[in-house]
C-alpha atoms as a PDB file:
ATOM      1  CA  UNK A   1     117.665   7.868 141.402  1.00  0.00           C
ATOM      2  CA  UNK A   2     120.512   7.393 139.497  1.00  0.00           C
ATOM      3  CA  UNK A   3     123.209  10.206 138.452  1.00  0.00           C
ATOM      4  CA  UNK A   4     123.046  10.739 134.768  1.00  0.00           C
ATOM      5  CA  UNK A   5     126.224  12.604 134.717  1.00  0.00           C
ATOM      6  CA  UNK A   6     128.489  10.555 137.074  1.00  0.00           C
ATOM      7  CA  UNK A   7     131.396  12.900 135.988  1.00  0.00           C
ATOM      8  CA  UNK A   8     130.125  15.806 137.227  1.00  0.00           C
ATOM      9  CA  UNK A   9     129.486  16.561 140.435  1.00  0.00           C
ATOM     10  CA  UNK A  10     125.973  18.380 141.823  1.00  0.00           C
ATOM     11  CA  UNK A  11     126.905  21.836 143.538  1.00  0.00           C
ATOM     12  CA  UNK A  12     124.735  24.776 144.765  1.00  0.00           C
ATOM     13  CA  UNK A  13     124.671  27.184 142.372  1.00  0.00           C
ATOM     14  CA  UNK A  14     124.301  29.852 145.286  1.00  0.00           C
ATOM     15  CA  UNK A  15     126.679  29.343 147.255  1.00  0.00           C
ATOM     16  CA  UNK A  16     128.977  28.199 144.181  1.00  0.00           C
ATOM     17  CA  UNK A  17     127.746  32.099 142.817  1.00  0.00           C
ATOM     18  CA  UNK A  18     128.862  33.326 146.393  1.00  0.00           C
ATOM     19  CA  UNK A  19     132.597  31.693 146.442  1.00  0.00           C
ATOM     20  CA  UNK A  20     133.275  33.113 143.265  1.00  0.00           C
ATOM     21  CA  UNK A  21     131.853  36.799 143.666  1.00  0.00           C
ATOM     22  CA  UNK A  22     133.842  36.402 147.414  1.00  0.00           C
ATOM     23  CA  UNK A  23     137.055  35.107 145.589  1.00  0.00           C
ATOM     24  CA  UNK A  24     136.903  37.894 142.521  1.00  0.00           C
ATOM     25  CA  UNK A  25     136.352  40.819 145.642  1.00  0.00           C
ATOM     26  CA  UNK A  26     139.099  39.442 147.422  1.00  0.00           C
ATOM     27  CA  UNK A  27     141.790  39.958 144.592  1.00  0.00           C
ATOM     28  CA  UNK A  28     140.144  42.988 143.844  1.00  0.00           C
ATOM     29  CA  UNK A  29     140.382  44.369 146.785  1.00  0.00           C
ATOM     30  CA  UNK A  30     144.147  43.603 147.000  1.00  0.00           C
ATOM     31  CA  UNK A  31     145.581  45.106 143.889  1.00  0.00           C
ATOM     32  CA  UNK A  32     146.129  48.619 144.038  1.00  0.00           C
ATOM     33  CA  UNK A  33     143.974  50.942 141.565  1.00  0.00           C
ATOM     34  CA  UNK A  34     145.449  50.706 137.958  1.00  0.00           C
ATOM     35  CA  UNK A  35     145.971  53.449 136.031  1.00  0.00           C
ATOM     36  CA  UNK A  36     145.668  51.915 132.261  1.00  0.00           C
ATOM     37  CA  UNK A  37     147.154  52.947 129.450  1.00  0.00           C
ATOM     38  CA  UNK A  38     146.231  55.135 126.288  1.00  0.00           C
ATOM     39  CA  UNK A  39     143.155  54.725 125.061  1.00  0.00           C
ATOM     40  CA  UNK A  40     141.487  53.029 128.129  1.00  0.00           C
ATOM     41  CA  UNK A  41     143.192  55.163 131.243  1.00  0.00           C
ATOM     42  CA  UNK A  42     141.771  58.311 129.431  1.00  0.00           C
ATOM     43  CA  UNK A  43     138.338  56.712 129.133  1.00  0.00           C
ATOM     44  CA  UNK A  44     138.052  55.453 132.738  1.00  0.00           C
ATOM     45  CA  UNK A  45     139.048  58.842 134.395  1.00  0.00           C
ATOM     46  CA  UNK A  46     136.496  60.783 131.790  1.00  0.00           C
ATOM     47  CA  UNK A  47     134.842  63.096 134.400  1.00  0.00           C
ATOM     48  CA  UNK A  48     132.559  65.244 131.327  1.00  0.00           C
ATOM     49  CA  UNK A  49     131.100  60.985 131.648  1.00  0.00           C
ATOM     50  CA  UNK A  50     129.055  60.642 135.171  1.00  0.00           C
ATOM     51  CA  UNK A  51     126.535  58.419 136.931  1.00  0.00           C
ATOM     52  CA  UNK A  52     127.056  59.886 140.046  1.00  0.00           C
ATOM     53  CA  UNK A  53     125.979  63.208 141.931  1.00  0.00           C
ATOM     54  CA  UNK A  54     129.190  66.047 141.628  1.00  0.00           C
ATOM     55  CA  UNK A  55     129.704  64.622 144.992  1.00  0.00           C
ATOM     56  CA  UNK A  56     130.358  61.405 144.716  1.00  0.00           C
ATOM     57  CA  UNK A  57     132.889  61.754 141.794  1.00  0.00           C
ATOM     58  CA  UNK A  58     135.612  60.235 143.954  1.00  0.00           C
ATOM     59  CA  UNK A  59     132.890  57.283 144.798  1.00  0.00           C
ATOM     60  CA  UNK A  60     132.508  57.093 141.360  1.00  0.00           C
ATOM     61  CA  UNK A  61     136.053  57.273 139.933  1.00  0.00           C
ATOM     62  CA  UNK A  62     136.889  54.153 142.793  1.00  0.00           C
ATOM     63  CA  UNK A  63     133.702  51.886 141.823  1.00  0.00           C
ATOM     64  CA  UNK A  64     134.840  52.519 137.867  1.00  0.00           C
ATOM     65  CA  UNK A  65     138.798  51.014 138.930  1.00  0.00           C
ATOM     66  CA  UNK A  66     136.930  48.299 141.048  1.00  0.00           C
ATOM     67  CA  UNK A  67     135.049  47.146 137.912  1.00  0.00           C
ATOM     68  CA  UNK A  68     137.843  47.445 135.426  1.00  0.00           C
ATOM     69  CA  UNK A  69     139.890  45.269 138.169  1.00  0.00           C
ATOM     70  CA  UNK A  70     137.021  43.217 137.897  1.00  0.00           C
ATOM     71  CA  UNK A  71     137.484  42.255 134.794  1.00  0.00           C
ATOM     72  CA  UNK A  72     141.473  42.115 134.666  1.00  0.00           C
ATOM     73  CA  UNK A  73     140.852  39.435 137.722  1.00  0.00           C
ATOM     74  CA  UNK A  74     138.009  37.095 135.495  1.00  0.00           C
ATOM     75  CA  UNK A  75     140.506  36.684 133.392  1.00  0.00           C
ATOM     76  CA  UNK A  76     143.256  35.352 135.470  1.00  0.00           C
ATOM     77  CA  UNK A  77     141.119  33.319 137.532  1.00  0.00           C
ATOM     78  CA  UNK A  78     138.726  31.642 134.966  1.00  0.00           C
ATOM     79  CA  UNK A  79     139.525  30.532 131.446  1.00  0.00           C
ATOM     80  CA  UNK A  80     136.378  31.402 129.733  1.00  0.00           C
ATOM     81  CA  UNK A  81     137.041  35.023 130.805  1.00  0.00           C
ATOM     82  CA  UNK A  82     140.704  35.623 128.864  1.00  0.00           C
ATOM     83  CA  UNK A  83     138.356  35.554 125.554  1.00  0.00           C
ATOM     84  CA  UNK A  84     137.325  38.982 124.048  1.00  0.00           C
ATOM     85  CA  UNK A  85     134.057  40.177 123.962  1.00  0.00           C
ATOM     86  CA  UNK A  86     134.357  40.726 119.712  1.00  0.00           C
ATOM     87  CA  UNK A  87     131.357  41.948 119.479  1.00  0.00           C
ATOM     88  CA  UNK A  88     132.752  44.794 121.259  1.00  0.00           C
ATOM     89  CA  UNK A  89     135.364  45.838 118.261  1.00  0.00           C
ATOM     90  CA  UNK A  90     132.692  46.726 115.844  1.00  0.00           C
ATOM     91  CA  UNK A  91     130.637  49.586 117.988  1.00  0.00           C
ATOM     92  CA  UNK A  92     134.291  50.568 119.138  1.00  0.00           C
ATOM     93  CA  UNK A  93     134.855  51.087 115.436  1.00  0.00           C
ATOM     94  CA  UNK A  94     131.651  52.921 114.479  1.00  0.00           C
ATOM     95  CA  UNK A  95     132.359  55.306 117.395  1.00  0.00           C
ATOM     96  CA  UNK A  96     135.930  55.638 116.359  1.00  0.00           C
ATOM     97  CA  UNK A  97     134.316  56.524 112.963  1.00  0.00           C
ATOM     98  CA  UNK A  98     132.293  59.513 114.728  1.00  0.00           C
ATOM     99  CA  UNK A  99     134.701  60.266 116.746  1.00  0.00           C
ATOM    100  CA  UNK A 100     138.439  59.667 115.148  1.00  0.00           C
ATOM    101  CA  UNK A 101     139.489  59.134 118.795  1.00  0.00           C
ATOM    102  CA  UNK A 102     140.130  56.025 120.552  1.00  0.00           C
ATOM    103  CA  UNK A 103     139.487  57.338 124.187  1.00  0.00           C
ATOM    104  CA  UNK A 104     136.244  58.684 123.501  1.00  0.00           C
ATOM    105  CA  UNK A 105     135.011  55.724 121.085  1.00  0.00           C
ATOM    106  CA  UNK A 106     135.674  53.603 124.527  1.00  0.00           C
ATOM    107  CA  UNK A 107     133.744  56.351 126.652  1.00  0.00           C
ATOM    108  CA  UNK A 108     130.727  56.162 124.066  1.00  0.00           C
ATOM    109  CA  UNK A 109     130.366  52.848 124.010  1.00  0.00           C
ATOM    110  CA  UNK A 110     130.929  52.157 127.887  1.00  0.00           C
ATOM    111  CA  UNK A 111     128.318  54.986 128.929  1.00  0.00           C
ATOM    112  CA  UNK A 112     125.711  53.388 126.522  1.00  0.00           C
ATOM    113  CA  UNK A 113     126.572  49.546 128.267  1.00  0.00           C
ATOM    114  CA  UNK A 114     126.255  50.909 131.439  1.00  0.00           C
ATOM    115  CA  UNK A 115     123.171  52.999 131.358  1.00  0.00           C
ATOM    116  CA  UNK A 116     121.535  50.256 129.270  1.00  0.00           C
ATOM    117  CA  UNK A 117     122.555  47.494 132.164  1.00  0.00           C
ATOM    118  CA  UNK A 118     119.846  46.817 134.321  1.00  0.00           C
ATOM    119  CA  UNK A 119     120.004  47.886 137.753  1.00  0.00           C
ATOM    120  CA  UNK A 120     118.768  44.833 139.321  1.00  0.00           C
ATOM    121  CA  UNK A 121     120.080  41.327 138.821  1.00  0.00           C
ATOM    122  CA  UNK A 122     119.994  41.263 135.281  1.00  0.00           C
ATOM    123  CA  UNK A 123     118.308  38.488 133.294  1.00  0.00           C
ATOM    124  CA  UNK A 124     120.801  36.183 130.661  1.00  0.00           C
ATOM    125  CA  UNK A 125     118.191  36.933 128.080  1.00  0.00           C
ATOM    126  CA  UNK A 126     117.572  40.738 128.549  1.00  0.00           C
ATOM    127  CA  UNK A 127     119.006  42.304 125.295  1.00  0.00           C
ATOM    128  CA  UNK A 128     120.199  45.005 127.711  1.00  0.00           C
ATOM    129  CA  UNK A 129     122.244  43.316 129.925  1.00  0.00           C
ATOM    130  CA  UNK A 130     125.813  42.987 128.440  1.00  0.00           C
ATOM    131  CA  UNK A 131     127.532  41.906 131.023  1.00  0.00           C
ATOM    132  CA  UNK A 132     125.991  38.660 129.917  1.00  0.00           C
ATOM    133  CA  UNK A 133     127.584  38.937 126.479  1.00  0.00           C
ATOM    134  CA  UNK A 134     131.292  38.933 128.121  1.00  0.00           C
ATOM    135  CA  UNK A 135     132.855  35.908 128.335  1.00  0.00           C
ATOM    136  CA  UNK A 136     133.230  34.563 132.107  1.00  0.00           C
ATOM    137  CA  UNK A 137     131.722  33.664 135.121  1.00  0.00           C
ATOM    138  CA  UNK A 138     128.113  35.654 133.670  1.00  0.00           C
ATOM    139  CA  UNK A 139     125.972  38.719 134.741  1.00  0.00           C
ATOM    140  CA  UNK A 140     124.942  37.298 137.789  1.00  0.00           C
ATOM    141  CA  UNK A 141     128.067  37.113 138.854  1.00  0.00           C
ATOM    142  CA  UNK A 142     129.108  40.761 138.090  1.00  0.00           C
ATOM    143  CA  UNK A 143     126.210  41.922 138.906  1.00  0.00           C
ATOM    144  CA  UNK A 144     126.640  40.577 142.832  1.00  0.00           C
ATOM    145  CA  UNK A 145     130.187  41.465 142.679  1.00  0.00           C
ATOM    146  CA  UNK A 146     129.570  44.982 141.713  1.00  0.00           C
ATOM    147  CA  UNK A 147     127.123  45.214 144.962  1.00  0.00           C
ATOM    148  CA  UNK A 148     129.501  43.762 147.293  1.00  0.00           C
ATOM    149  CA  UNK A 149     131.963  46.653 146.166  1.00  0.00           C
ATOM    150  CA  UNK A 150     129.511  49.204 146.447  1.00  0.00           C
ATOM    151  CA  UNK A 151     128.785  47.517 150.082  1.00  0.00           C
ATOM    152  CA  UNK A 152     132.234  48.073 150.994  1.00  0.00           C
ATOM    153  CA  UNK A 153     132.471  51.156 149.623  1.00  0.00           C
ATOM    154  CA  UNK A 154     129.675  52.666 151.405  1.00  0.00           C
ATOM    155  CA  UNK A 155     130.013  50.794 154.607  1.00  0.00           C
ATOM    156  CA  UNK A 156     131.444  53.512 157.611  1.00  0.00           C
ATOM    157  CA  UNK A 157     130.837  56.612 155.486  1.00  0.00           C
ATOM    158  CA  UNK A 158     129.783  60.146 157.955  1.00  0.00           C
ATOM    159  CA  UNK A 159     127.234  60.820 155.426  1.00  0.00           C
ATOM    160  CA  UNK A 160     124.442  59.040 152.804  1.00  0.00           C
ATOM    161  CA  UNK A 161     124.719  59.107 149.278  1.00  0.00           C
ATOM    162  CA  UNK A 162     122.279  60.752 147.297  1.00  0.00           C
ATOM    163  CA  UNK A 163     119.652  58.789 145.776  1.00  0.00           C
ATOM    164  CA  UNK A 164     119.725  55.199 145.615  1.00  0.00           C
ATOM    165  CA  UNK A 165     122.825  53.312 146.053  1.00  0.00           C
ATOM    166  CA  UNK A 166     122.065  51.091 143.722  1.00  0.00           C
ATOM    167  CA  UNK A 167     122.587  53.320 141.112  1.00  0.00           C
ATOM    168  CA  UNK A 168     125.786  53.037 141.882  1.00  0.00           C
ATOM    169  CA  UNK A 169     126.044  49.695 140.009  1.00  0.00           C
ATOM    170  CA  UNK A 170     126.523  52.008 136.826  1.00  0.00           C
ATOM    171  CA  UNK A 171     129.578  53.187 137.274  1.00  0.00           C
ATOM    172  CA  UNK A 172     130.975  49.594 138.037  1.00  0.00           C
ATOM    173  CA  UNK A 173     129.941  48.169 135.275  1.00  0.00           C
ATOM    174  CA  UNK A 174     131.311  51.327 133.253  1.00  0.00           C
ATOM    175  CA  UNK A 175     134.640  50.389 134.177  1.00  0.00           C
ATOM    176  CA  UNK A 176     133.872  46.667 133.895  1.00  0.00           C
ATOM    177  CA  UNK A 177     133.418  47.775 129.945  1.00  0.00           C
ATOM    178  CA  UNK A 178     136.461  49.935 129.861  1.00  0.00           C
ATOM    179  CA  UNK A 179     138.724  46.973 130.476  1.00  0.00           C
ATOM    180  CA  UNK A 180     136.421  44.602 127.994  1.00  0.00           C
ATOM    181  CA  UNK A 181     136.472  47.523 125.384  1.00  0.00           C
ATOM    182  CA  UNK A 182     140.209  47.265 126.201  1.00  0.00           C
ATOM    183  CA  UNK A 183     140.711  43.824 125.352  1.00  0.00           C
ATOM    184  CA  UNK A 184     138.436  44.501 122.276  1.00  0.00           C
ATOM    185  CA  UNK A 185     140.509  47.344 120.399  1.00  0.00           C
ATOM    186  CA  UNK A 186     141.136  46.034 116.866  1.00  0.00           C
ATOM    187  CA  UNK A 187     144.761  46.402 116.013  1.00  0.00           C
ATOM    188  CA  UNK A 188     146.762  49.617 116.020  1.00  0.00           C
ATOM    189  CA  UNK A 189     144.062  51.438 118.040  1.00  0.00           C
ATOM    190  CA  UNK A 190     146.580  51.596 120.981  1.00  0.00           C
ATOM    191  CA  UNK A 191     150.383  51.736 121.662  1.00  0.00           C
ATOM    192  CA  UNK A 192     151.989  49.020 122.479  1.00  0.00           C
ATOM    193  CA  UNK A 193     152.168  48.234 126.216  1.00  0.00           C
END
């Protein structure tokens, strides 16, 4: 059988999945843990927002700079991923409407993403999973690299978490949304960096 597409080459989408969540991880992993600006560093450290037990807050508060690294990493690595997510700016704007501030509008509409984001591998045409609806490398793709992290995170600890681990997945892909929301903030909604 003949190629149909002799300019593109046949890969496995697997392991191609794999290299990508490994190479995303990787710079991750290497950057220190940001501490972003006004509105989004107010929103990512928002303790009155949790998915965690009381105990895990410091679990919690490192998964949410893992996933907002995440995102800052797509973005230098992969083309697709330096786009904004504009559907983001309008909810950001009808929270900002209930809210008149900028650091809770992002905090709203992250908590509601990431409770709504399935646990499991989420499906491209499940309503609920948004990470789908950020331009990049997809929701597979975040949705393996946020359980690597938690992986790593959990691996060598004295003590088990409570509940199920991967519950854990929430608070990654709130700070995943932090950054997007970030990127989404129409103009004047935060100081100049």
């Amino acid at each position: 059988m003949t190629n149909p597409r002799p300019d593109v080459i046949a890969v496995d989408s697997g392991l191609a999945g794999k290299t990508i969540v490994e190479a995303v991880f990787t710079k991750v992993q290497e950057r220190v843990a940001p501490t972003p600006p006004d509105p989004a560093g107010p929103a990512l450290d928002d303790a009155t927002i949790a998915f965690a037990d009381n105990d895990e807050a410091a679990l919690e508060m490192r998964l949410r700079r893992a996933g907002y690294l995440a995102r800052v990493v797509e973005a230098e690595l992969f083309e697709p991923a330096r786009q904004t997510a504009v559907w983001l700016t309008p909810r950001l704007q009808e929270q900002f409407a209930l809210t008149g501030d900028w650091s809770a509008s992002i905090g709203a509409t992250c908590a509601q993403l990431a409770r709504a984001e399935p646990v499991g591998k989420p499906h491209p045409d499940d309503p609920a999973a948004a990470t789908w609806r950020v331009p990049g490398p997809g929701g597979h793709v975040r949705h393996y690299l946020a359980r690597r992290t938690i992986e790593e995170l959990l691996q060598g600890r004295d003590r088990a978490i409570t509940g199920d681990p991967a519950d854990l997945k929430l608070p990654w892909v709130y700070g995943f949304f932090v950054r997007a929301c970030e990127e989404a903030l129409p103009d004047g909604a935060s100081p100049p960096v």
